[in-house]
C-alpha atoms as a PDB file:
ATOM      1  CA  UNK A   1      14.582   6.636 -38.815  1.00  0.00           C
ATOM      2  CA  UNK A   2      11.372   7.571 -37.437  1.00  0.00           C
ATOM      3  CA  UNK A   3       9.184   5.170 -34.945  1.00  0.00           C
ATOM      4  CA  UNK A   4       5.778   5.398 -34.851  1.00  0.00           C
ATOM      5  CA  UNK A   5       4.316   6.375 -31.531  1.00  0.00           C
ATOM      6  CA  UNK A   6       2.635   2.476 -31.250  1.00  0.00           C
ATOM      7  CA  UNK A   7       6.334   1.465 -31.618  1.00  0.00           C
ATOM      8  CA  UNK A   8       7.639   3.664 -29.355  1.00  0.00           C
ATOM      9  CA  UNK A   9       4.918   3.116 -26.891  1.00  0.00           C
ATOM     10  CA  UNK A  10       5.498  -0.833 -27.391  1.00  0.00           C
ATOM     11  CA  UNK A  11       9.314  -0.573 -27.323  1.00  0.00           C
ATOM     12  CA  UNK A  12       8.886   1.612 -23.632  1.00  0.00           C
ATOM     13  CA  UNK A  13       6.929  -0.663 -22.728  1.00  0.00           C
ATOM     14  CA  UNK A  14       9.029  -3.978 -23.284  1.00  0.00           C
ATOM     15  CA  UNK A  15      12.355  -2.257 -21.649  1.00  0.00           C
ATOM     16  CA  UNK A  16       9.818  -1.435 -18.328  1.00  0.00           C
ATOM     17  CA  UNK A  17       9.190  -5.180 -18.186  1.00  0.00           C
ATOM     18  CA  UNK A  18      12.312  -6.760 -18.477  1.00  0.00           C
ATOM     19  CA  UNK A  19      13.492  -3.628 -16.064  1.00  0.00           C
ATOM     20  CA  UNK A  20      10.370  -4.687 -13.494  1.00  0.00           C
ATOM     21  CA  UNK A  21      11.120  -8.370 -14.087  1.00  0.00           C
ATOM     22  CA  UNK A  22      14.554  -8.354 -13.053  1.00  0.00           C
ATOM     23  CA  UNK A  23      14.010  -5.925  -9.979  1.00  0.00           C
ATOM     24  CA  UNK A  24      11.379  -8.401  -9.137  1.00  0.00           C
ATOM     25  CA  UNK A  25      13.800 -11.492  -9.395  1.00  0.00           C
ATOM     26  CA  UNK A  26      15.918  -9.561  -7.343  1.00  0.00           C
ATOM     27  CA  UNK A  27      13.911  -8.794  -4.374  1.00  0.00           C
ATOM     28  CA  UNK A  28      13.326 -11.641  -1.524  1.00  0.00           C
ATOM     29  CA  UNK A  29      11.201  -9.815   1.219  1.00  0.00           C
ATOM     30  CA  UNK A  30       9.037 -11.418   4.381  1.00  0.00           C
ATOM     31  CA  UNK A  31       7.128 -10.434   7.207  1.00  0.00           C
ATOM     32  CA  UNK A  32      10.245  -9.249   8.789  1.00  0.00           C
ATOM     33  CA  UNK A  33      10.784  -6.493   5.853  1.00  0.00           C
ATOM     34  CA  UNK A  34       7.748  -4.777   7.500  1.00  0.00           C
ATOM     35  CA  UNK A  35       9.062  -3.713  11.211  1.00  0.00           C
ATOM     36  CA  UNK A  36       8.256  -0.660  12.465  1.00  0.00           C
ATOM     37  CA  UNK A  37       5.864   2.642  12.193  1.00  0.00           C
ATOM     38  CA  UNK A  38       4.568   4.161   8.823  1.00  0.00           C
ATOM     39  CA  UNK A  39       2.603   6.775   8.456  1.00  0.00           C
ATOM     40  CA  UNK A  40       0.090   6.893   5.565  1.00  0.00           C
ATOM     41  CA  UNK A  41      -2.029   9.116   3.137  1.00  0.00           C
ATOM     42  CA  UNK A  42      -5.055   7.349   1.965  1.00  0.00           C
ATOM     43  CA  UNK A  43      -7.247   8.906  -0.494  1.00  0.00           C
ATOM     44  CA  UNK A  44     -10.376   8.237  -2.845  1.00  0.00           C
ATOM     45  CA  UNK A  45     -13.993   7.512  -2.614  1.00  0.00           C
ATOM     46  CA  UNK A  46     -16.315   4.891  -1.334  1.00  0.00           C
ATOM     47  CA  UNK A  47     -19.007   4.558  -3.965  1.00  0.00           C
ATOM     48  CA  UNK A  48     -22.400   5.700  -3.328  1.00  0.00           C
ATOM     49  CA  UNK A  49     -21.120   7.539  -0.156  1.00  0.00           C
ATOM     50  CA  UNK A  50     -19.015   9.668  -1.931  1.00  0.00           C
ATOM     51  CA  UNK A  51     -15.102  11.102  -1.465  1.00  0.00           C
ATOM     52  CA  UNK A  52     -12.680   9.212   1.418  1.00  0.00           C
ATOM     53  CA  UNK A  53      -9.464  10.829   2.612  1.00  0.00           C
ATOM     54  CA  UNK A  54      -7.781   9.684   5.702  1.00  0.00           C
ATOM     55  CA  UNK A  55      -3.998   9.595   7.759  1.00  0.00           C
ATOM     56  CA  UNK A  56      -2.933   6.966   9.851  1.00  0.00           C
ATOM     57  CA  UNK A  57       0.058   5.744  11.947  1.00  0.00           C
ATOM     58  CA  UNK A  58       0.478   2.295  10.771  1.00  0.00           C
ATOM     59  CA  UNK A  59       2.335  -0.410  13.068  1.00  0.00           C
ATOM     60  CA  UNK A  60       4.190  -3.697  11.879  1.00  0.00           C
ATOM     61  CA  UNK A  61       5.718  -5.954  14.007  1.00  0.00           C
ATOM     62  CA  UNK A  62       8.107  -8.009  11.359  1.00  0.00           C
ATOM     63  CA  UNK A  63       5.543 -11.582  12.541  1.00  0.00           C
ATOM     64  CA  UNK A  64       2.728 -10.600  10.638  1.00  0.00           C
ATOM     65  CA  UNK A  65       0.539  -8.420  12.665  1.00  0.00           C
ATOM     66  CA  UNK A  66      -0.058  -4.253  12.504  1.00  0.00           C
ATOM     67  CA  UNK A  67      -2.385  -1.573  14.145  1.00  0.00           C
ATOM     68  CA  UNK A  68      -3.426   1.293  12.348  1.00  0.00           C
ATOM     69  CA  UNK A  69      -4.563   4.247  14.303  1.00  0.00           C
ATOM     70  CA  UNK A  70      -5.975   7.812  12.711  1.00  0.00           C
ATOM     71  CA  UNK A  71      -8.573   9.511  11.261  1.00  0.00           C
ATOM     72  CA  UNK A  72     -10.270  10.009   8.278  1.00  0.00           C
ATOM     73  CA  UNK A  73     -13.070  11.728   6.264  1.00  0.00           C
ATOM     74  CA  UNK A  74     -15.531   9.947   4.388  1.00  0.00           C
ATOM     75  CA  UNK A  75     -18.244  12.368   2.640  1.00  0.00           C
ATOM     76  CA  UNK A  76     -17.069  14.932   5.267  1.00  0.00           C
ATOM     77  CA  UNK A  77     -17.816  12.994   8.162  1.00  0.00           C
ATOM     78  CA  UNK A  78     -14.827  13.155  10.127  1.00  0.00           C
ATOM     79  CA  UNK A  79     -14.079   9.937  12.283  1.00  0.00           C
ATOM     80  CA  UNK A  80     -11.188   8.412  14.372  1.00  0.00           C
ATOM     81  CA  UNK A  81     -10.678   4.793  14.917  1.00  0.00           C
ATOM     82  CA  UNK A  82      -8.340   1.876  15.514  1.00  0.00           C
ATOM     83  CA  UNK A  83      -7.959  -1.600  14.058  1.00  0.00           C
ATOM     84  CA  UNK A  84      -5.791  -4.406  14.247  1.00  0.00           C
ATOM     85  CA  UNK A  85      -5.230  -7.059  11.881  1.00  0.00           C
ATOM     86  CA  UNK A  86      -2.918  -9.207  10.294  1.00  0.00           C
ATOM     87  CA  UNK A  87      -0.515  -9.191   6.983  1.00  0.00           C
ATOM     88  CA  UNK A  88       1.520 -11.350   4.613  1.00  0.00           C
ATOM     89  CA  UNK A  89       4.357 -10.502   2.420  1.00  0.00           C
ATOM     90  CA  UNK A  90       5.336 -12.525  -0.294  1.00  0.00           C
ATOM     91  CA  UNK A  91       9.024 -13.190  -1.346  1.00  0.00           C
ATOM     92  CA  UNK A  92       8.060 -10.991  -4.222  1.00  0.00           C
ATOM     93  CA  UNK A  93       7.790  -7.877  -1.989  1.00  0.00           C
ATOM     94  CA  UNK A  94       4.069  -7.939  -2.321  1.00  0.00           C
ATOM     95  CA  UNK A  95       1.809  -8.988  -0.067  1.00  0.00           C
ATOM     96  CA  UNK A  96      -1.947  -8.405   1.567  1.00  0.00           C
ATOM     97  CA  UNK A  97      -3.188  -7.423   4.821  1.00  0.00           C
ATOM     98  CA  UNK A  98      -7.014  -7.275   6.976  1.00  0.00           C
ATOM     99  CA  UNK A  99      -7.487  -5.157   9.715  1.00  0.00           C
ATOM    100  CA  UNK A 100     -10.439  -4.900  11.849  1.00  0.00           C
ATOM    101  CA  UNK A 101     -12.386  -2.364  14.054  1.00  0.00           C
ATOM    102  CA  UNK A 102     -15.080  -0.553  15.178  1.00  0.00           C
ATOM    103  CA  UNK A 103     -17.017  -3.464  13.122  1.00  0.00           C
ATOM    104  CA  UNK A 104     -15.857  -2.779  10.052  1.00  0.00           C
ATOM    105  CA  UNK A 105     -13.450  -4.962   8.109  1.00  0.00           C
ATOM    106  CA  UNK A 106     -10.270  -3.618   5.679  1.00  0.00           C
ATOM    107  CA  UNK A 107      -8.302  -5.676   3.367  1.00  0.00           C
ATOM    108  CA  UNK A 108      -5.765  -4.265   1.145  1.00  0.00           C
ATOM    109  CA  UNK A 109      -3.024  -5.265  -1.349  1.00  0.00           C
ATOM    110  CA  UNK A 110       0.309  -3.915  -1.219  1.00  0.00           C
ATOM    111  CA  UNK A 111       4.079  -3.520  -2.502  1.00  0.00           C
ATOM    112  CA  UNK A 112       6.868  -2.725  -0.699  1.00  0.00           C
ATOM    113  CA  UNK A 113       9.042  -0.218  -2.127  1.00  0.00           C
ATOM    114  CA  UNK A 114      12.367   2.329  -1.516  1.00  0.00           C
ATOM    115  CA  UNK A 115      13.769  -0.704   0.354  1.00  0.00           C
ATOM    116  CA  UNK A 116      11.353  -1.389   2.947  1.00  0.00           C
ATOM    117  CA  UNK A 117      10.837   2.445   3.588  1.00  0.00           C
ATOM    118  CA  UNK A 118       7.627   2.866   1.425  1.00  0.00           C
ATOM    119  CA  UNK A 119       3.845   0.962   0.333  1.00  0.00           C
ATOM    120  CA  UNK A 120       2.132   1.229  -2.504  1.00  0.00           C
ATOM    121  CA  UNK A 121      -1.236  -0.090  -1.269  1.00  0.00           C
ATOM    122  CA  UNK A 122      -4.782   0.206  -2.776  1.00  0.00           C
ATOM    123  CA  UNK A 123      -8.120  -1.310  -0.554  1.00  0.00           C
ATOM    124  CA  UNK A 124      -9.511  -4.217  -2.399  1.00  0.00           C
ATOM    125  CA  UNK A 125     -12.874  -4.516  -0.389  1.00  0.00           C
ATOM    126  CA  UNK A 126     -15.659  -3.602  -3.247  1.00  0.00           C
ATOM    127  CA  UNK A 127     -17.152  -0.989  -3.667  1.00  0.00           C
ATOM    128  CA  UNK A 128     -14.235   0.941  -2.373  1.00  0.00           C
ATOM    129  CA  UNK A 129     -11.370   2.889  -4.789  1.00  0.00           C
ATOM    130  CA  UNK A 130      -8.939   3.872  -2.274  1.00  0.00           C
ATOM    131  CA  UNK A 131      -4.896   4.168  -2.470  1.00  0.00           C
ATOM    132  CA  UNK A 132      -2.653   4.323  -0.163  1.00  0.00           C
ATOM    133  CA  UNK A 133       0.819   5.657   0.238  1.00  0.00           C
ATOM    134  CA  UNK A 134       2.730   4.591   3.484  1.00  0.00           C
ATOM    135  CA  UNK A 135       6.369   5.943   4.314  1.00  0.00           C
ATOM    136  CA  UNK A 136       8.229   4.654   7.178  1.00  0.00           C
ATOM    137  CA  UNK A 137       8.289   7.150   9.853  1.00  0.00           C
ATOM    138  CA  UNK A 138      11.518   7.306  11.082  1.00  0.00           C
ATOM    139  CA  UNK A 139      13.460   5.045   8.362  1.00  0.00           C
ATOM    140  CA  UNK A 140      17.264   4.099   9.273  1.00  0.00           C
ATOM    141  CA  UNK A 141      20.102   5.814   8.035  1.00  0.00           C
ATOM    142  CA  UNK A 142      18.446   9.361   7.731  1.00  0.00           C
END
């Protein structure tokens, strides 16, 4: 028997969401889940400037509060900074951060992922369409 490609798409798509709802059930994450120092690869574009890439050493302290340190290009203006901030994770393993410096102002939503070794984050300020992928730098066990 033959399925359409709707029904396959809508049959993939049903076994993804039970899988994701039951991983999700699973999880319980906090603050604590984020200890230590990531390093990330942000990339995309800050429209009407034009293209944004950047690499940073991100710092969590498992209480809520990180530094980010690195540099980045924005239009091909190369820049360092710092910033310092704040974040909360949800029992979910998602959660949101702000970080501030050099009078600028970055908030971001994330999920935690490869057990607390890895973030899938994208910037939510507007006018911004940045990702983010952060790995732990030295993760346990390796």
């Amino acid at each position: 028997m033959k399925l359409s490609n709707m029904a396959k798409t809508l049959t993939l798509s049903a076994l993804l969401g039970l899988a994701f709802t039951g991983a999700a059930h699973a999880a319980s994450c906090s603050n604590a889940t984020l200890k230590g120092t990531y390093s990330d690869q942000d990339t995309g574009t800050i429209v009407g400037v034009g293209p944004f890439v950047g690499v940073n050493l991100d710092i969590f302290d498992g209480k809520g509060h990180l530094g980010i340190s690195g540099i980045s290009s924005l239009n091909g203006t190369v820049s360092s900074g710092t910033e310092t901030g704040t974040y909360q994770v949800n029992p979910d393993c998602t959660g949101t951060y702000s970080v501030s410096g050099g009078g600028v102002t970055i908030d971001g939503f994330f999920v935690i992922d490869q057990n607390g070794n890895e973030l899938q984050v994208v910037i939510t300020d507007a006018g911004t369409v940045i990702n983010c992928v952060a790995r732990k730098q030295f993760p346990s066990g390796e």
